[in-house]
Protein backbone atom coordinates (compact mmCIF):
# COMPACT_ATOMS: atom_id res chain seq x y z
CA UNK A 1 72.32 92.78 107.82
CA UNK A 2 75.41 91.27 109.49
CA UNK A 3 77.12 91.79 106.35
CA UNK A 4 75.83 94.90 105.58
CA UNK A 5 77.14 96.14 108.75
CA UNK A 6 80.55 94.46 107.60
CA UNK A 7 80.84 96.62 104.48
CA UNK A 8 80.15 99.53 106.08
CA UNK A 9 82.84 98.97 108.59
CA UNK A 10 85.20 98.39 106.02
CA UNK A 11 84.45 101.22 103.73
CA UNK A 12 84.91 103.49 106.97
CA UNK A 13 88.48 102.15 107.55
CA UNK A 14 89.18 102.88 104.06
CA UNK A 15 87.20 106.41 104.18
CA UNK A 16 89.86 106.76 106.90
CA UNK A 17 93.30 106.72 105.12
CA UNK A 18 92.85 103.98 102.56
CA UNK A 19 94.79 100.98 102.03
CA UNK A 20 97.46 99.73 99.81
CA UNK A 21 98.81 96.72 101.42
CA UNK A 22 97.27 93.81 103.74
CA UNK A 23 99.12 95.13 106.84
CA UNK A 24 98.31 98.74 106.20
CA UNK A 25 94.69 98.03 105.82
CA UNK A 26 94.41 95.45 109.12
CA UNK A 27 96.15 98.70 111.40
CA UNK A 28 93.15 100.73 110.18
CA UNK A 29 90.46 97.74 110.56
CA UNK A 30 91.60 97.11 113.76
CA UNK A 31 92.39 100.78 115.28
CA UNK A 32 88.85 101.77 114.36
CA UNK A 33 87.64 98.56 115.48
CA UNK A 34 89.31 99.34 119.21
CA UNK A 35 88.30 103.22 118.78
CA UNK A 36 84.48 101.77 118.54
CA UNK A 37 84.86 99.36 121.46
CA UNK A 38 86.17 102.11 123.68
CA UNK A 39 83.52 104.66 123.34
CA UNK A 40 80.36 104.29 125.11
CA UNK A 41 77.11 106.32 125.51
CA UNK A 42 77.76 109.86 127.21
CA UNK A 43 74.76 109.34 129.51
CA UNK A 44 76.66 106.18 130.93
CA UNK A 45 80.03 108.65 131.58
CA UNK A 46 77.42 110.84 133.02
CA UNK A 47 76.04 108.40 135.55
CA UNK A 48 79.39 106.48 136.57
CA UNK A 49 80.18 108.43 139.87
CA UNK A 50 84.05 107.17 139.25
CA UNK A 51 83.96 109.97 135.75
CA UNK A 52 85.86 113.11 136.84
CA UNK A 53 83.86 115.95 137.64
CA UNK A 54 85.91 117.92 135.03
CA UNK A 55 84.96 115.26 132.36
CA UNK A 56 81.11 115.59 133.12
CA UNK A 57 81.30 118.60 132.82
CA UNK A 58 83.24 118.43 129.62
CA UNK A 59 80.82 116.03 127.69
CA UNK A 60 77.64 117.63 128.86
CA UNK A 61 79.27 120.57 127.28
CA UNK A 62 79.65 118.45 124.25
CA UNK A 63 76.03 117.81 123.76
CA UNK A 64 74.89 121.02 124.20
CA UNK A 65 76.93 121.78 120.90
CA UNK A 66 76.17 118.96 119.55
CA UNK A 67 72.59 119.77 119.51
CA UNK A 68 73.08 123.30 118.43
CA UNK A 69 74.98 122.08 115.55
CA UNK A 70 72.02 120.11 114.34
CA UNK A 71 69.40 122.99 115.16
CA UNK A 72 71.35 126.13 114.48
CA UNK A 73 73.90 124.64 111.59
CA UNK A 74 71.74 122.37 110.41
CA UNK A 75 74.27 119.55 110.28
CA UNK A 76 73.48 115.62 110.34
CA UNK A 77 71.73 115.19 113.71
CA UNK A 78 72.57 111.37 113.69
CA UNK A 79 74.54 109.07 116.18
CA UNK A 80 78.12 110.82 116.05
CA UNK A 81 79.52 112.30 119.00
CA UNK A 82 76.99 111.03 121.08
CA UNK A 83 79.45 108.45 122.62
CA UNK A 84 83.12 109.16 124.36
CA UNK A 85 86.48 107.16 124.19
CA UNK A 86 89.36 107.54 126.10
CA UNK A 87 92.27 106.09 124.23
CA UNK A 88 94.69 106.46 126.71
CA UNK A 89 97.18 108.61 124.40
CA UNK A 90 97.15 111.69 122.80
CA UNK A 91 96.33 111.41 119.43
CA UNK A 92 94.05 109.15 117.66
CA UNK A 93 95.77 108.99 114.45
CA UNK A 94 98.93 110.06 113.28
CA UNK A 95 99.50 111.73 109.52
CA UNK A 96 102.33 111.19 107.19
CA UNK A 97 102.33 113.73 104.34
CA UNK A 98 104.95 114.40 102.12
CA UNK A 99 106.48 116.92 99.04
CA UNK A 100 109.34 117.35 97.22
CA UNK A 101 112.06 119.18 98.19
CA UNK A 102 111.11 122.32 95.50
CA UNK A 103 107.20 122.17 95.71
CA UNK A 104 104.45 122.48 97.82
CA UNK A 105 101.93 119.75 96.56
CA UNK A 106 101.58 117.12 98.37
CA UNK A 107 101.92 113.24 97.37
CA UNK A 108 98.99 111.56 97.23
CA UNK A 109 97.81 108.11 98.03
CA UNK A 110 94.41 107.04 95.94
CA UNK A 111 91.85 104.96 97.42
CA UNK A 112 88.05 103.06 97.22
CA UNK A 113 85.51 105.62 98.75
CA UNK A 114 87.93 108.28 99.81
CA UNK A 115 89.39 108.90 96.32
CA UNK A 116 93.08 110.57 96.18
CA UNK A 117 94.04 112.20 99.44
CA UNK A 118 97.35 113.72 100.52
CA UNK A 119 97.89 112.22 103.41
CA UNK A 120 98.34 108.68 105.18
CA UNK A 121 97.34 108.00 108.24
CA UNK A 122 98.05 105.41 111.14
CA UNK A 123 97.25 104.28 114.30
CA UNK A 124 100.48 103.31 115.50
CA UNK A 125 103.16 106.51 116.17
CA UNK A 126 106.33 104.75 115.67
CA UNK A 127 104.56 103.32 112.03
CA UNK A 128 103.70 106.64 110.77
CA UNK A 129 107.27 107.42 111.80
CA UNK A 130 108.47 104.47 109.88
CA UNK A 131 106.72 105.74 106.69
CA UNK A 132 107.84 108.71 106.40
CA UNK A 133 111.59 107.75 107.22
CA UNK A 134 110.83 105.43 104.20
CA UNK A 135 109.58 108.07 102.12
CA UNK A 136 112.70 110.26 102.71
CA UNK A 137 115.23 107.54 101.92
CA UNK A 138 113.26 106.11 98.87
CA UNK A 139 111.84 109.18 97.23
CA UNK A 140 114.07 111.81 98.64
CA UNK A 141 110.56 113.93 99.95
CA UNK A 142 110.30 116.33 102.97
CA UNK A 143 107.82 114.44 104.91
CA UNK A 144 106.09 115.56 108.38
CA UNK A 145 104.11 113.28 110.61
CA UNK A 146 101.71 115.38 112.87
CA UNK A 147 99.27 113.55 115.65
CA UNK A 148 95.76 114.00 114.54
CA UNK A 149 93.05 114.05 117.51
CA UNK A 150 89.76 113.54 115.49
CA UNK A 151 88.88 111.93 112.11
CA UNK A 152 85.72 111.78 110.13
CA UNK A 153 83.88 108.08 108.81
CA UNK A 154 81.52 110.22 106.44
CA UNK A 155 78.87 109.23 108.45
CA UNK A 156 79.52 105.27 107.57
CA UNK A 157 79.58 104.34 111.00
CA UNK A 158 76.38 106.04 112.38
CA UNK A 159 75.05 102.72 112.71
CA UNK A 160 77.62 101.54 115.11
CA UNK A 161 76.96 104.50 117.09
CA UNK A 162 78.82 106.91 114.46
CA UNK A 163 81.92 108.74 115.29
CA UNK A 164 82.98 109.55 119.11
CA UNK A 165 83.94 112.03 121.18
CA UNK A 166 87.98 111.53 122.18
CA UNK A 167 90.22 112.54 125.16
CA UNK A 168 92.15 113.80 122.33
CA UNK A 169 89.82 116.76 122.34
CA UNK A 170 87.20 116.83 124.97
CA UNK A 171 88.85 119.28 127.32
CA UNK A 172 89.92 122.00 124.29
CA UNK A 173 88.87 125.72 125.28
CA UNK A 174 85.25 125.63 124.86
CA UNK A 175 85.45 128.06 121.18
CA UNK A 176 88.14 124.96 119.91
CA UNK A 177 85.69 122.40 121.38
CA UNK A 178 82.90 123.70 119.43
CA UNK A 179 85.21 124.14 115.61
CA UNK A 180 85.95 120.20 115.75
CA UNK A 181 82.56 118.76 116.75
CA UNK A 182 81.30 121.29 113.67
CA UNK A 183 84.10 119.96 111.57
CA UNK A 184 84.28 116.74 111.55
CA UNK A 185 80.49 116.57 111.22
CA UNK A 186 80.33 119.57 108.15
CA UNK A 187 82.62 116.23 106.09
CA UNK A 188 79.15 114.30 106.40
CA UNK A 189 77.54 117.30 104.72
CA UNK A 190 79.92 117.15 101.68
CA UNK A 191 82.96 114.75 100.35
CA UNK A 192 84.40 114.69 97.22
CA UNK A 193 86.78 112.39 96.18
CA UNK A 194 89.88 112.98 94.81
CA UNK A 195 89.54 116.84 96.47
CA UNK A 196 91.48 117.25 99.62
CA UNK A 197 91.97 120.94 99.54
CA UNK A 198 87.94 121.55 98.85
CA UNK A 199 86.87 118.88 101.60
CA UNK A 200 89.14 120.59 104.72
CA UNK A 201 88.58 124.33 103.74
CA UNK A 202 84.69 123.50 103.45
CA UNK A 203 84.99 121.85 106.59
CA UNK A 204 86.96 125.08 108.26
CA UNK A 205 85.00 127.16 106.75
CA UNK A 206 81.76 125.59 108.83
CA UNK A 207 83.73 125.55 111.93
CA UNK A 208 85.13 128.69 111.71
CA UNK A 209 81.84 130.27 110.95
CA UNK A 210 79.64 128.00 113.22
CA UNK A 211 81.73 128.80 116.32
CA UNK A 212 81.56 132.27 116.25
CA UNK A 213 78.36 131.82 115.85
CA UNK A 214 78.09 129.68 119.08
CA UNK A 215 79.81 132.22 120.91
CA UNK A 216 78.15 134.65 120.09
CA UNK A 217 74.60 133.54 121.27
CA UNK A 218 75.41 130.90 123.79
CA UNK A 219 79.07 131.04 125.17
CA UNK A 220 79.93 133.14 128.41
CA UNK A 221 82.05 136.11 128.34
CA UNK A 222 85.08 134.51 129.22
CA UNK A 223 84.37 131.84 126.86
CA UNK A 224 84.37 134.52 124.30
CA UNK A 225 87.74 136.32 125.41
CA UNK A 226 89.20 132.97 125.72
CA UNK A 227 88.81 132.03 122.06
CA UNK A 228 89.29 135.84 121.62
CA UNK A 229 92.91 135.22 122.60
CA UNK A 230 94.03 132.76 120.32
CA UNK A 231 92.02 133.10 117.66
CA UNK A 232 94.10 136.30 117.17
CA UNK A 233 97.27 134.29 117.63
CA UNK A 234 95.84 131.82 115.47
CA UNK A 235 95.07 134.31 112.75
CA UNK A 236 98.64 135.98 113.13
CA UNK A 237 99.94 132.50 112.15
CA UNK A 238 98.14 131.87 109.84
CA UNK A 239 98.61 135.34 107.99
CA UNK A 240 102.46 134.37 108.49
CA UNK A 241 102.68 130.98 106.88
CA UNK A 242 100.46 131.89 104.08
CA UNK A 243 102.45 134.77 103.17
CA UNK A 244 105.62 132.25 103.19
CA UNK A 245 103.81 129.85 100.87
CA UNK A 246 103.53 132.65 98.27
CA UNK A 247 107.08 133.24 99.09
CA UNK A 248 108.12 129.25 98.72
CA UNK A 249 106.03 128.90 95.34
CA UNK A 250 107.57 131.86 93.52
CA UNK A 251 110.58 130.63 94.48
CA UNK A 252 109.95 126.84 93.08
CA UNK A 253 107.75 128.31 90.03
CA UNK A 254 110.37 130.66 89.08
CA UNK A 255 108.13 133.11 88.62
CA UNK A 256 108.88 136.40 86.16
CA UNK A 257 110.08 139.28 88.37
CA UNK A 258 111.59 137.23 90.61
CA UNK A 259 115.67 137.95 91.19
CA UNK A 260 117.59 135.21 92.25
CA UNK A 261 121.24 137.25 91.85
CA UNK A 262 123.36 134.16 90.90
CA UNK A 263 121.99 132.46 94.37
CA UNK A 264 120.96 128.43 94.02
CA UNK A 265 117.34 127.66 94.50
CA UNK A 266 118.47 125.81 97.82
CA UNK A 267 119.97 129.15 98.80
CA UNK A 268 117.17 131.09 98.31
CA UNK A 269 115.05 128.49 99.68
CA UNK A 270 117.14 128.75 103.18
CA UNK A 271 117.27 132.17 103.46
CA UNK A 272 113.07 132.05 103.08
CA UNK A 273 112.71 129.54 105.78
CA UNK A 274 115.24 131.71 108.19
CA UNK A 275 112.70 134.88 107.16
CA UNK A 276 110.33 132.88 108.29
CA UNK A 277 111.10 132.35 111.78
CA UNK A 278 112.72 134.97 112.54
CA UNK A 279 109.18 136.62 111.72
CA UNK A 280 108.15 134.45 114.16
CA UNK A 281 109.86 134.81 116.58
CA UNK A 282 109.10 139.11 116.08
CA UNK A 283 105.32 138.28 116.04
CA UNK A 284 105.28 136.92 119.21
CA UNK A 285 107.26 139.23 120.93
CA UNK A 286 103.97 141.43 119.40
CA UNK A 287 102.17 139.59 121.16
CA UNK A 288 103.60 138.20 124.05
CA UNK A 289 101.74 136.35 126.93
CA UNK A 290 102.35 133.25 128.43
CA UNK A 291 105.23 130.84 126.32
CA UNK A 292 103.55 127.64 126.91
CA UNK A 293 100.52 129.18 124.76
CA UNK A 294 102.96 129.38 121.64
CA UNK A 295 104.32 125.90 122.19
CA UNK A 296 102.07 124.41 119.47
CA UNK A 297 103.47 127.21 116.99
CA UNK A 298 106.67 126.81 118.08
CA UNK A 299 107.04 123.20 117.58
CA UNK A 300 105.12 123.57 114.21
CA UNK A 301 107.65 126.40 113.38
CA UNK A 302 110.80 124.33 114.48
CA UNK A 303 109.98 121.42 111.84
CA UNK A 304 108.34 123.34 108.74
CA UNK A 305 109.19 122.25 105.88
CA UNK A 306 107.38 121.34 102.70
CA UNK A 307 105.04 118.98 103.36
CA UNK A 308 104.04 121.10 106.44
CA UNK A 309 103.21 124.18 104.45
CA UNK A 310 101.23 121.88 101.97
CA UNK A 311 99.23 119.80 104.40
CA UNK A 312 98.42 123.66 106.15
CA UNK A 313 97.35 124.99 102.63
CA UNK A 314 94.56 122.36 102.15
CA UNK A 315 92.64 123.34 105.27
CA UNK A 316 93.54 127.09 104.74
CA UNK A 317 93.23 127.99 101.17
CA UNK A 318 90.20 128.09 99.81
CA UNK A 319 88.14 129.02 103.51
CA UNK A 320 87.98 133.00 102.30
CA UNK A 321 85.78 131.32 99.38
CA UNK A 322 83.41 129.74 101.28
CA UNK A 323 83.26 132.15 103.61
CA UNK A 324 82.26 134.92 100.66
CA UNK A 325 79.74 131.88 99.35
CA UNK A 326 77.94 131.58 102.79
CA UNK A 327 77.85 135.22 102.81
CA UNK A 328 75.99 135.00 99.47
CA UNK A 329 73.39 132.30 100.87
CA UNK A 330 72.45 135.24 103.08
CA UNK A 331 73.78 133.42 106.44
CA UNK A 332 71.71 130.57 105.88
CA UNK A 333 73.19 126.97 105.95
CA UNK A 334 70.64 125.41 104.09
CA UNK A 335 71.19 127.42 101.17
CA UNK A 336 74.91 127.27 101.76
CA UNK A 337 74.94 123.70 101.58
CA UNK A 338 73.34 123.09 98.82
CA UNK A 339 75.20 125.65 96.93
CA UNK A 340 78.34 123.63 97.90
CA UNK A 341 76.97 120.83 97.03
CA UNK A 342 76.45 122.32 93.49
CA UNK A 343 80.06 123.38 93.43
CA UNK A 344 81.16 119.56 94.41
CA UNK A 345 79.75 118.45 90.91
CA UNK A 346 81.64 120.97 88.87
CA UNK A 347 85.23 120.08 87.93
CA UNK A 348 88.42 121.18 90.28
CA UNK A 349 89.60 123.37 87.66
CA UNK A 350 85.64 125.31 88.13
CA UNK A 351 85.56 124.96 91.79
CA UNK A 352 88.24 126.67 92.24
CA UNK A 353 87.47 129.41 89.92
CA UNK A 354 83.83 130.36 91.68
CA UNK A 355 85.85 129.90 94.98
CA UNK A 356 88.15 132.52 94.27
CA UNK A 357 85.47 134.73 92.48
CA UNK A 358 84.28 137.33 95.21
């Protein structure tokens, strides 16, 4: 059993960014290794009279969604997120993804398990920084390295208590609270290798759907105008930067139609990214409020660049698909999931046809 237990802890670390060297594959055993000996039982928080009031609060919170995700949602009602870390810093992982300087698709690292994914992550800040510098110099790539706060084992860990609750989350707006529990737990649903793009907008798609959901029938008014509020701002964005991805790849595709009056592609590049913040920096005036609510836009804004727009385009994409597909499995997840689940055994080239098929 002992060894069992072993495997499984080692095909997690993998599941979690893979491996390619020795000293790439120890930072992930032994992050997830201190990440597990962290987290403890949320009844325990619960009882310690030294948690913050706040934090109850917080994590009893937490299992009330975690318990409507297994009734209502109908997904894995297991060990994960039964247990909370703090980890004492502000992300638990940190992503490097990269692109070339005239496309939007991502390099990809392949590994056991987790098949190709376009992204590598690490524990440590200053290595993820390290990787990417690499991956500039070496390969001449625009790289971005963005802090990640939660991360999914596939449900390979539910017998070490499965995947925890992080500081890195817990105290989210109750709306944001609810989209990553019902994220991170829709990848136990479904997981295809070698499928990046399919796995996150599957996995946004159940969020996106499950929390409005949540809101609707069990959320308090001001819970609702809360995520109201920046779920508009969120949408705005997103609207945005999608619209500047079509932009960027008929500018690197050369497409027919397109006029590029004697300008360079680097030219024409430039004068894209300028459109794009100054559109920005218009759309917020639209919708003004408080500036410390953009400050997660604006520092996403101030560092766009390829591999930005790429690594946004996997968990974006293909969410209008499965949003039309649940829609067709007359609301209900059971017959959602399996008809995803039917989709994850057809090719790419096919899943992305029905996905796009209204």
């Amino acid at each position: 059993m002992r060894r069992l237990n072993l495997i499984a802890l080692l095909l997690a670390s993998l599941a979690l960014s893979g491996c390619s060297t020795v000293g790439y594959y120890w930072q992930s055993v032994n992050g997830h290794l201190q990440l597990m000996r962290a987290a403890k039982p949320v009844p325990d928080w619960l009882a310690n009279e030294a948690t913050p009031p706040k934090l109850k609060e917080r994590l009893t919170l937490s299992q009330r969604l975690r318990d409507f995700a297994a009734a209502e949602l109908k997904l894995p009602d297991n060990a994960s997120y039964r247990r909370y870390a703090d980890l004492q810093r502000r992300a638990v992982v940190w992503n490097v993804v990269a692109a070339p300087p005239y496309s939007l698709t991502l390099k990809t690292w392949c590994f056991p398990v987790m098949g190709c994914v376009g992204y590598r992550g690490y524990f440590d800040e200053a290595a993820a920084k390290a990787e990417a510098d690499s991956l500039a110099t070496a390969e001449g790539l625009e790289v971005s390295v963005y802090g990640v706060p939660a991360y999914s084992t596939l449900g390979w860990m539910n017998w070490a208590g499965g995947d925890p609750l992080l500081n890195t989350f817990i105290h989210y707006p109750e709306g944001e609270l609810a989209r990553m529990i019902f994220h991170e737990l829709a990848h136990q649903v479904v997981y295809v290798a070698d499928d990046t793009m399919f796995n996150e907008s599957f996995a946004s798609a159940v969020e996106k759907i499950g929390a409005e959901q949540w809101l609707r029938t069990q959320a308090s008014p001001a819970a609702r105008a809360e995520y109201e509020a920046f779920d508009a701002r969120r949408r705005a964005f997103k609207a945005l930067t999608q619209t500047t991805r079509q932009r960027l790849n008929a500018i690197y595709e050369q497409k027919e139609g397109l006029r590029h009056d004697g300008k360079g592609k680097l030219a024409i590049k430039s004068e894209a990214m300028k459109q794009f913040r100054a559109d920005y920096e218009t759309m917020k005036r639209q919708y003004g409020g408080d500036p410390d609510r953009w400050a997660g836009f604006d520092a996403w804004v101030a560092k766009a660049n390829n591999a930005s727009f790429g690594a946004q385009a996997a968990y974006d994409e293909l969410v209008p698909g499965f949003e039309a597909l649940f829609a067709r499995s007359n609301r209900q997840w059971d017959r959602f999931y399996d008809a995803v689940k039917t989709l994850a055994s057809l090719s790419v080239a096919e899943r992305r046809r029905q996905l796009a098929t209204p």
